[in-house]
C-alpha atoms as a PDB file:
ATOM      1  CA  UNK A   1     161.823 192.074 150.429  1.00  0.00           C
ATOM      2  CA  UNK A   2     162.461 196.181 150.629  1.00  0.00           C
ATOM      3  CA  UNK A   3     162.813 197.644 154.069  1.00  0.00           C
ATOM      4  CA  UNK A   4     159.418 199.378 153.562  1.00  0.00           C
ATOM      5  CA  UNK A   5     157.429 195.946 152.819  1.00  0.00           C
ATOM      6  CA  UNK A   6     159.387 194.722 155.602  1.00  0.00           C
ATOM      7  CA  UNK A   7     158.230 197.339 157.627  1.00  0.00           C
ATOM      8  CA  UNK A   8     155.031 197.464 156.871  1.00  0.00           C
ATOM      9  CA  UNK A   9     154.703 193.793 157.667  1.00  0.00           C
ATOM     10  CA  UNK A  10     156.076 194.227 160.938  1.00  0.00           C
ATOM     11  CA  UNK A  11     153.383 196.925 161.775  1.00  0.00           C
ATOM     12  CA  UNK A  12     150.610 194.759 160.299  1.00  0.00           C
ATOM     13  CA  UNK A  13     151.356 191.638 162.577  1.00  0.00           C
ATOM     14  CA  UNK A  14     152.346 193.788 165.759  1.00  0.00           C
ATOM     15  CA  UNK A  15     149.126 196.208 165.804  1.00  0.00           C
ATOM     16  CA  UNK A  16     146.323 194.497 164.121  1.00  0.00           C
ATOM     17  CA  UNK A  17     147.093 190.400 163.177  1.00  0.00           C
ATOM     18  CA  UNK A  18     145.789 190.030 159.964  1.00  0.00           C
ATOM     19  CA  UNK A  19     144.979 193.484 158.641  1.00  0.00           C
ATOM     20  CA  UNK A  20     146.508 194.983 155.984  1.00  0.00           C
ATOM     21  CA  UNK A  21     145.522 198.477 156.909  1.00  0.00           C
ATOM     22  CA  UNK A  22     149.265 199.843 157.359  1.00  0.00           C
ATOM     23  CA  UNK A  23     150.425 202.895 155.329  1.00  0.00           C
ATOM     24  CA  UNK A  24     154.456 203.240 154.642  1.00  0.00           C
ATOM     25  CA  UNK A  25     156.001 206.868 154.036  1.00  0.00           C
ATOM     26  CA  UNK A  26     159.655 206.913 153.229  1.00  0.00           C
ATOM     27  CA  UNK A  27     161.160 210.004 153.697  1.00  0.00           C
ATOM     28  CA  UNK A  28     164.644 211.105 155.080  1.00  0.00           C
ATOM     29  CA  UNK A  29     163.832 212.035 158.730  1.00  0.00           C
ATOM     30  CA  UNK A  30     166.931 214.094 158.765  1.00  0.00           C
ATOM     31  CA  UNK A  31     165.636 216.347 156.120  1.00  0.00           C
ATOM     32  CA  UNK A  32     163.525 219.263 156.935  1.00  0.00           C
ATOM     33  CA  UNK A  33     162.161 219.282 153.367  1.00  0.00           C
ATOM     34  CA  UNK A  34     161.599 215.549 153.986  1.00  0.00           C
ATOM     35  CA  UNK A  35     159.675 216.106 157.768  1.00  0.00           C
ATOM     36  CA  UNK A  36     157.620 218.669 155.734  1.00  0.00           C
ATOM     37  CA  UNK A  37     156.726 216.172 152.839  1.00  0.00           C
ATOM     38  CA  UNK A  38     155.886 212.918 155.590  1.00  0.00           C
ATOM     39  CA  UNK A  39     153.365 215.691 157.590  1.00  0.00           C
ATOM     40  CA  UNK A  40     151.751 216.632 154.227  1.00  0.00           C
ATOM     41  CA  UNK A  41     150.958 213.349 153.148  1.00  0.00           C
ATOM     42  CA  UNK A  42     149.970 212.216 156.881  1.00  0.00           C
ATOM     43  CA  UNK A  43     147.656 214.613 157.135  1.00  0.00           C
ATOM     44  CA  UNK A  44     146.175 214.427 153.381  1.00  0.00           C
ATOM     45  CA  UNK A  45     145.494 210.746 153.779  1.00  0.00           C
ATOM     46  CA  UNK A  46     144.163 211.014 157.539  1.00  0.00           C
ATOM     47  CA  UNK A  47     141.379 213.063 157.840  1.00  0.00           C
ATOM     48  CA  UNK A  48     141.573 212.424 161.928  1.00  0.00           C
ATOM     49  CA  UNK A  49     144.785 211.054 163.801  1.00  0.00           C
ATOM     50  CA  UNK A  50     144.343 209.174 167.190  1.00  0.00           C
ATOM     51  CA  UNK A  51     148.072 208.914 168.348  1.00  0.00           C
ATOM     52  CA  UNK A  52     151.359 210.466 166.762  1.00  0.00           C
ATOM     53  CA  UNK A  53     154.496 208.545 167.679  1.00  0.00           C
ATOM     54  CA  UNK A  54     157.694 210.049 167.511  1.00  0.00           C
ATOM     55  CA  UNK A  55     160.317 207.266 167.417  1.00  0.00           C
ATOM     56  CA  UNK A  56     163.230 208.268 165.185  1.00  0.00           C
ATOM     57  CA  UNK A  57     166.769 208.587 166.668  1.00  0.00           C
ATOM     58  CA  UNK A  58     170.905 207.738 166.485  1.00  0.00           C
ATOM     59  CA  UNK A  59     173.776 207.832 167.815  1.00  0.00           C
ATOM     60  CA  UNK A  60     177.112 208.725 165.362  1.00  0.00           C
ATOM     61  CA  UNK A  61     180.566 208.906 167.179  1.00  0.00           C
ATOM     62  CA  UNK A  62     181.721 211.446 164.380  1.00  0.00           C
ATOM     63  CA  UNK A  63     179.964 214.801 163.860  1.00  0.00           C
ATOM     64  CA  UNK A  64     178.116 214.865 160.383  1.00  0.00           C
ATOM     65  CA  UNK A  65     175.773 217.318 159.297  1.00  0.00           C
ATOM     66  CA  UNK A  66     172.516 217.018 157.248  1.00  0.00           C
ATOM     67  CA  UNK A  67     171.276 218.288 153.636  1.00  0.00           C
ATOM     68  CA  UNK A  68     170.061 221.504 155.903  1.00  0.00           C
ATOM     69  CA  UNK A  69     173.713 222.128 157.104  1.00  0.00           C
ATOM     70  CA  UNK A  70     173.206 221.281 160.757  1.00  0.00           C
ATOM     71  CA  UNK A  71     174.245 218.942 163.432  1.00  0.00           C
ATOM     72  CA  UNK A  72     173.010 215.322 162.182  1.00  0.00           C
ATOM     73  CA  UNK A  73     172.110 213.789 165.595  1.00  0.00           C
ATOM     74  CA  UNK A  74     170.671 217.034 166.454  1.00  0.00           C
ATOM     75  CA  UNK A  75     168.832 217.328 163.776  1.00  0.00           C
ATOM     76  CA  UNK A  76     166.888 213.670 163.652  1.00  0.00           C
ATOM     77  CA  UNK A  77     166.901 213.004 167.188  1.00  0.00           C
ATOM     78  CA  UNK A  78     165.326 216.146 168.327  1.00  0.00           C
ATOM     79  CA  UNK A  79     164.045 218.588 165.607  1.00  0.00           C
ATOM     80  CA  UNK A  80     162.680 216.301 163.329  1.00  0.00           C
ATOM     81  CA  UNK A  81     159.866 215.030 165.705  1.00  0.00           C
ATOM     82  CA  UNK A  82     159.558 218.807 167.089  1.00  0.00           C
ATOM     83  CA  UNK A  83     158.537 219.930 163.724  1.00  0.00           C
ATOM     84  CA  UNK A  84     156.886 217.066 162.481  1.00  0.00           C
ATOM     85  CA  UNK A  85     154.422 217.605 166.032  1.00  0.00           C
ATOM     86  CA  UNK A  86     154.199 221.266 165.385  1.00  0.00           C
ATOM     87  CA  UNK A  87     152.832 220.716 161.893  1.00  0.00           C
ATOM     88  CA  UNK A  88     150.582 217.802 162.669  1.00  0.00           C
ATOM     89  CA  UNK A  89     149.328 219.626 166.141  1.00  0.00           C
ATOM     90  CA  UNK A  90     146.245 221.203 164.902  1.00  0.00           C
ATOM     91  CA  UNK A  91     144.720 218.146 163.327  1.00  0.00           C
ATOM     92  CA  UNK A  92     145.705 216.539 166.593  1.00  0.00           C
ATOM     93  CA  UNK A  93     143.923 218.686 168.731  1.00  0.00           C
ATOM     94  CA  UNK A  94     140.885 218.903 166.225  1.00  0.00           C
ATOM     95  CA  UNK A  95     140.702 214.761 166.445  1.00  0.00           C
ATOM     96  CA  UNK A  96     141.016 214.754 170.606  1.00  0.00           C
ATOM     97  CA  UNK A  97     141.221 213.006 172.471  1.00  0.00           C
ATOM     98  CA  UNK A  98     144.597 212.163 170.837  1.00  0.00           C
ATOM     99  CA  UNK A  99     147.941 211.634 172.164  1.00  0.00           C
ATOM    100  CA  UNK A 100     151.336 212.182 171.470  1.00  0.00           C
ATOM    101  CA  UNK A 101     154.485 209.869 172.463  1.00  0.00           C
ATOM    102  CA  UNK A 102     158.246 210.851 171.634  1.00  0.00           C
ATOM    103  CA  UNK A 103     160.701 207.898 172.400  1.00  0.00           C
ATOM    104  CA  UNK A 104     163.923 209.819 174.792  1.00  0.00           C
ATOM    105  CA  UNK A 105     166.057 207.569 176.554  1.00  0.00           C
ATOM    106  CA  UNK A 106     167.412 207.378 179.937  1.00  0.00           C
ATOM    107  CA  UNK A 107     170.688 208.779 178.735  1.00  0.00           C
ATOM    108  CA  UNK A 108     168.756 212.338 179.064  1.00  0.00           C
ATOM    109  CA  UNK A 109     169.881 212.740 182.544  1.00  0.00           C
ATOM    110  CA  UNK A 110     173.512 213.191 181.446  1.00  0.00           C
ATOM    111  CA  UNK A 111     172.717 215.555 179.397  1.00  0.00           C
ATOM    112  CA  UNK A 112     172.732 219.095 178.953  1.00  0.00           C
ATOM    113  CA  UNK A 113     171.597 221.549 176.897  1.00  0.00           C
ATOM    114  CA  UNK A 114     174.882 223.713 175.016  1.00  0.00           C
ATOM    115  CA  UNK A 115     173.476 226.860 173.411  1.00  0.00           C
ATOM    116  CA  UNK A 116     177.284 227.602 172.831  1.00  0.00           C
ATOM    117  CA  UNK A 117     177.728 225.436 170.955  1.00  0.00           C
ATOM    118  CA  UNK A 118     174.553 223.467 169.717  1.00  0.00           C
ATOM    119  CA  UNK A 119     175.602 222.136 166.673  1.00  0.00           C
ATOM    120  CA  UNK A 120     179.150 220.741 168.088  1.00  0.00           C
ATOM    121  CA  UNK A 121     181.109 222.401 165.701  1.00  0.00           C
ATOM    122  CA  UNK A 122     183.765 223.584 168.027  1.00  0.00           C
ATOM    123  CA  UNK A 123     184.142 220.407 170.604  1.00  0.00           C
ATOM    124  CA  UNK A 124     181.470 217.203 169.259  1.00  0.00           C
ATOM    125  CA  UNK A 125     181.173 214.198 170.958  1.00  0.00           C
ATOM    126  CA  UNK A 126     178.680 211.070 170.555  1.00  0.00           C
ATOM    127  CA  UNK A 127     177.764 210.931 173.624  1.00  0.00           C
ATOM    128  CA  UNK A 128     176.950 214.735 174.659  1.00  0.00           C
ATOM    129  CA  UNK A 129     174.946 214.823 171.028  1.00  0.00           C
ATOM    130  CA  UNK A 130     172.619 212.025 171.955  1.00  0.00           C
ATOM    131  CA  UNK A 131     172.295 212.618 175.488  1.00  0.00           C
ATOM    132  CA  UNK A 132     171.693 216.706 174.690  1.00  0.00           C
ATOM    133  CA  UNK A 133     169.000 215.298 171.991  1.00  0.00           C
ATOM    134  CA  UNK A 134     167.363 213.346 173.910  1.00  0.00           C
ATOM    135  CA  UNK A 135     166.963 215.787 176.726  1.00  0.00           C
ATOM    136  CA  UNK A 136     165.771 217.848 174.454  1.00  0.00           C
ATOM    137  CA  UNK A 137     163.108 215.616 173.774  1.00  0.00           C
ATOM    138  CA  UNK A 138     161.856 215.678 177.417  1.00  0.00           C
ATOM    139  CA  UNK A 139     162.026 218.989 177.921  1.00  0.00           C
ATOM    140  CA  UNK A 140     160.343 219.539 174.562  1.00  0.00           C
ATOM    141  CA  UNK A 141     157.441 216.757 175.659  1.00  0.00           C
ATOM    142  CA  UNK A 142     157.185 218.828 178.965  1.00  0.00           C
ATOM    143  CA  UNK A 143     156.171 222.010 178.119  1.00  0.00           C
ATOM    144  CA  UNK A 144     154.002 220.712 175.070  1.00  0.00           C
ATOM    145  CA  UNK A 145     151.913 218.818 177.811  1.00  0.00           C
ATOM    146  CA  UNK A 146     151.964 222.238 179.725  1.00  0.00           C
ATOM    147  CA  UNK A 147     150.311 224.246 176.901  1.00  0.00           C
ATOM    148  CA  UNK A 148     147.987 221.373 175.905  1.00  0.00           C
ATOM    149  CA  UNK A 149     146.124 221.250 178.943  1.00  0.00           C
ATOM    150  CA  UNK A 150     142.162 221.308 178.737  1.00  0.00           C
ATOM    151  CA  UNK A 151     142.697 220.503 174.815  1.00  0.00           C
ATOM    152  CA  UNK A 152     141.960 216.806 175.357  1.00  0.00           C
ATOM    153  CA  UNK A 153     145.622 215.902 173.816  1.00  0.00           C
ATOM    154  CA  UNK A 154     148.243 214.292 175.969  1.00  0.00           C
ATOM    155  CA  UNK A 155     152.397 214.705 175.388  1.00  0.00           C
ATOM    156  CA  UNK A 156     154.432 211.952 176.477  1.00  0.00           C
ATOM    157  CA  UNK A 157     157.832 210.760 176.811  1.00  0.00           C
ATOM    158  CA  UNK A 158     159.392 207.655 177.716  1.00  0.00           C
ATOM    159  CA  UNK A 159     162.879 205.665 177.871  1.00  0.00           C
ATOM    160  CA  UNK A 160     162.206 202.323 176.117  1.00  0.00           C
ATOM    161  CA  UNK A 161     164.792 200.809 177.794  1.00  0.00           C
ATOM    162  CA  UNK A 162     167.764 199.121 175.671  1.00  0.00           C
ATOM    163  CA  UNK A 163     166.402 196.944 172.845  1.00  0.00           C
ATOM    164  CA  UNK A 164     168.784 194.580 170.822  1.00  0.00           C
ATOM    165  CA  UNK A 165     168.606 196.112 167.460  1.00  0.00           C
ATOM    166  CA  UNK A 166     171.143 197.771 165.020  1.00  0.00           C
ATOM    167  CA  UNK A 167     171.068 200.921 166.883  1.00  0.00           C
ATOM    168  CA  UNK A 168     174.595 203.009 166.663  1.00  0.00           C
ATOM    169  CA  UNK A 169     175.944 200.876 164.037  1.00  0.00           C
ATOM    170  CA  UNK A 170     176.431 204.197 161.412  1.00  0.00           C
ATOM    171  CA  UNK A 171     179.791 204.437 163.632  1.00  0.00           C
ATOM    172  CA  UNK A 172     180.699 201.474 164.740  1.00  0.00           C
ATOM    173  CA  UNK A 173     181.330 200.186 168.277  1.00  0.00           C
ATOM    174  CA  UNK A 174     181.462 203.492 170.106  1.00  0.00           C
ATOM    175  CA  UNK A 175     178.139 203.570 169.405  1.00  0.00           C
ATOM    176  CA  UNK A 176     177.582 200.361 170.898  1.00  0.00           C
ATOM    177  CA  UNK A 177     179.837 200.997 174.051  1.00  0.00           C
ATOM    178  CA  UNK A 178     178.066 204.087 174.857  1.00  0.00           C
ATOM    179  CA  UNK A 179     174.858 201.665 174.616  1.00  0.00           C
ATOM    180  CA  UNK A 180     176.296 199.407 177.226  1.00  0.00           C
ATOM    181  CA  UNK A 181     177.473 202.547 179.561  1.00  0.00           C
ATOM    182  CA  UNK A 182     173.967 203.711 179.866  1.00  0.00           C
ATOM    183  CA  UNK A 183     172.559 200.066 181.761  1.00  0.00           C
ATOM    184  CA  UNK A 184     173.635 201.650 184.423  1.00  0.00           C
ATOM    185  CA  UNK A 185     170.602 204.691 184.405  1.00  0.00           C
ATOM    186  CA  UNK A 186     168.079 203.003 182.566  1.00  0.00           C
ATOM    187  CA  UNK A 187     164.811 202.251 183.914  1.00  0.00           C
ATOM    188  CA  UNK A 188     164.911 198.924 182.604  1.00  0.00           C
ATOM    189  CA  UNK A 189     166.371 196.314 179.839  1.00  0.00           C
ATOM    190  CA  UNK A 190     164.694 194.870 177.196  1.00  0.00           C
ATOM    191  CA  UNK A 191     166.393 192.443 174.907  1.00  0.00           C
ATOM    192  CA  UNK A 192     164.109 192.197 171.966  1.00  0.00           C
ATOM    193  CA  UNK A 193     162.472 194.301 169.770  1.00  0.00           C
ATOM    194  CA  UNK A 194     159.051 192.020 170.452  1.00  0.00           C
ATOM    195  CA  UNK A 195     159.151 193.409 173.967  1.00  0.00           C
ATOM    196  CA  UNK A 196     160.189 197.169 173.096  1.00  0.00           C
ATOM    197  CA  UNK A 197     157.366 197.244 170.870  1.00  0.00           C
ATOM    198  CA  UNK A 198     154.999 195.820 173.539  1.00  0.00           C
ATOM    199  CA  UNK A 199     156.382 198.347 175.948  1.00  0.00           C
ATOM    200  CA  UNK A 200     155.583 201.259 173.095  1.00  0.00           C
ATOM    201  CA  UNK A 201     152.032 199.897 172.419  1.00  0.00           C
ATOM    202  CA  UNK A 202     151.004 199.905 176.233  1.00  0.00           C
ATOM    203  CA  UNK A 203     152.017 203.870 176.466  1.00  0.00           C
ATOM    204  CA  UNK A 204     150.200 204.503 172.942  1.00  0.00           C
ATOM    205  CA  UNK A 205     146.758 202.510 174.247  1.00  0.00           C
ATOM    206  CA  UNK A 206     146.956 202.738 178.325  1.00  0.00           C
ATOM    207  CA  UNK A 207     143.642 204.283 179.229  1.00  0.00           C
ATOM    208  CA  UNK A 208     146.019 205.971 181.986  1.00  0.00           C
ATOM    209  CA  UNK A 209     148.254 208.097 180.070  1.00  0.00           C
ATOM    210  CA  UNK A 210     145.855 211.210 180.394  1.00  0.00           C
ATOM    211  CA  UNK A 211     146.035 210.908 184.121  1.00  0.00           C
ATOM    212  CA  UNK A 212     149.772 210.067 184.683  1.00  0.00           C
ATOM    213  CA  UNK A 213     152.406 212.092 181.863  1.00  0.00           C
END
């Protein structure tokens, strides 16, 4: 089986049991060109979206850069689900009350944003590209939810806690050690993907994420 039957059966049995109402769109996340082409034909088969997940990330050990020339971890973890919101926003807000959830992770809090040097080139390191991403992500999340206020459209962002998958292995065990080194800020473990998906379906659905972002 492909990866993208595979997926697609995995979506199937996790959201609806049964249904084989699941849509697959393979594009390169790390690709503007290839953000651009997903939103297009998201948007030109939906004529009304409900909830956009953003749940794309990695972690490399080396510094590698994308078909757009920039910073690869930069460039998936953070700008590819800032512009793929941005360009999907205005059918969001036209089918409210929608929602929108972008997967960070707990290792935000050691991060920090270097405008210096934002694309590593002079000094990279794993660890201060994913945790700089994914505080990106939150602060990103943040001030969306601050300017959609009164649109009936909710931003949020979450830490899904660490979930046994193949995460990291593009590099090899750094990526794994770093994994292990962030237990110790996480809001909480969970040790298969059954229950990281549960966890991601209850902030999709909750009937209190408008009140509580």
């Amino acid at each position: 089986m492909r990866p993208r039957e595979s997926c697609c059966g995995n979506l199937t049995r996790a959201y609806r049991p049964g249904s084989p109402a699941v849509d697959a769109f393979a594009v390169d996340m790390s690709a503007q060109a290839g953000v651009r082409r997903l939103a297009a034909q998201v948007a030109g088969t939906y004529p009304r979206l409900d909830v956009l997940v953003n749940n794309v990330g990695e972690f490399r050990a080396h510094r590698h850069v994308t078909a757009d020339g920039l910073e690869h971890t930069f460039a998936l973890n953070h700008l590819a689900p800032f512009l793929l919101t941005s360009l999907l926003l205005d059918r969001l807000t036209a089918s409210a009350p929608a929602r929108i959830v972008t997967v960070s992770s707990g290792a935000h809090a050691r991060g920090r944003i270097d405008f210096d040097d934002l694309q590593g080139e002079r000094d990279y390191s794993g660890q201060r590209a994913y945790s700089q991403s994914k505080l990106a992500n939150v602060m990103f999340t943040y001030e969306l939810a601050r300017r959609l206020e009164g649109t009936g459209v909710t931003a949020t962002v979450l830490h899904p806690g660490v979930v046994r998958t193949s995460f990291g292995a593009e590099d090899g065990p750094a990526a794994r050690e770093s994994a292990k080194d962030e237990t110790s800020t996480m809001i909480q473990i969970v040790e298969t993907h059954k229950y990281g998906k549960k966890l991601l379906y209850n902030v999709e659905a909750s009937p209190m994420i408008p009140e509580f972002r």
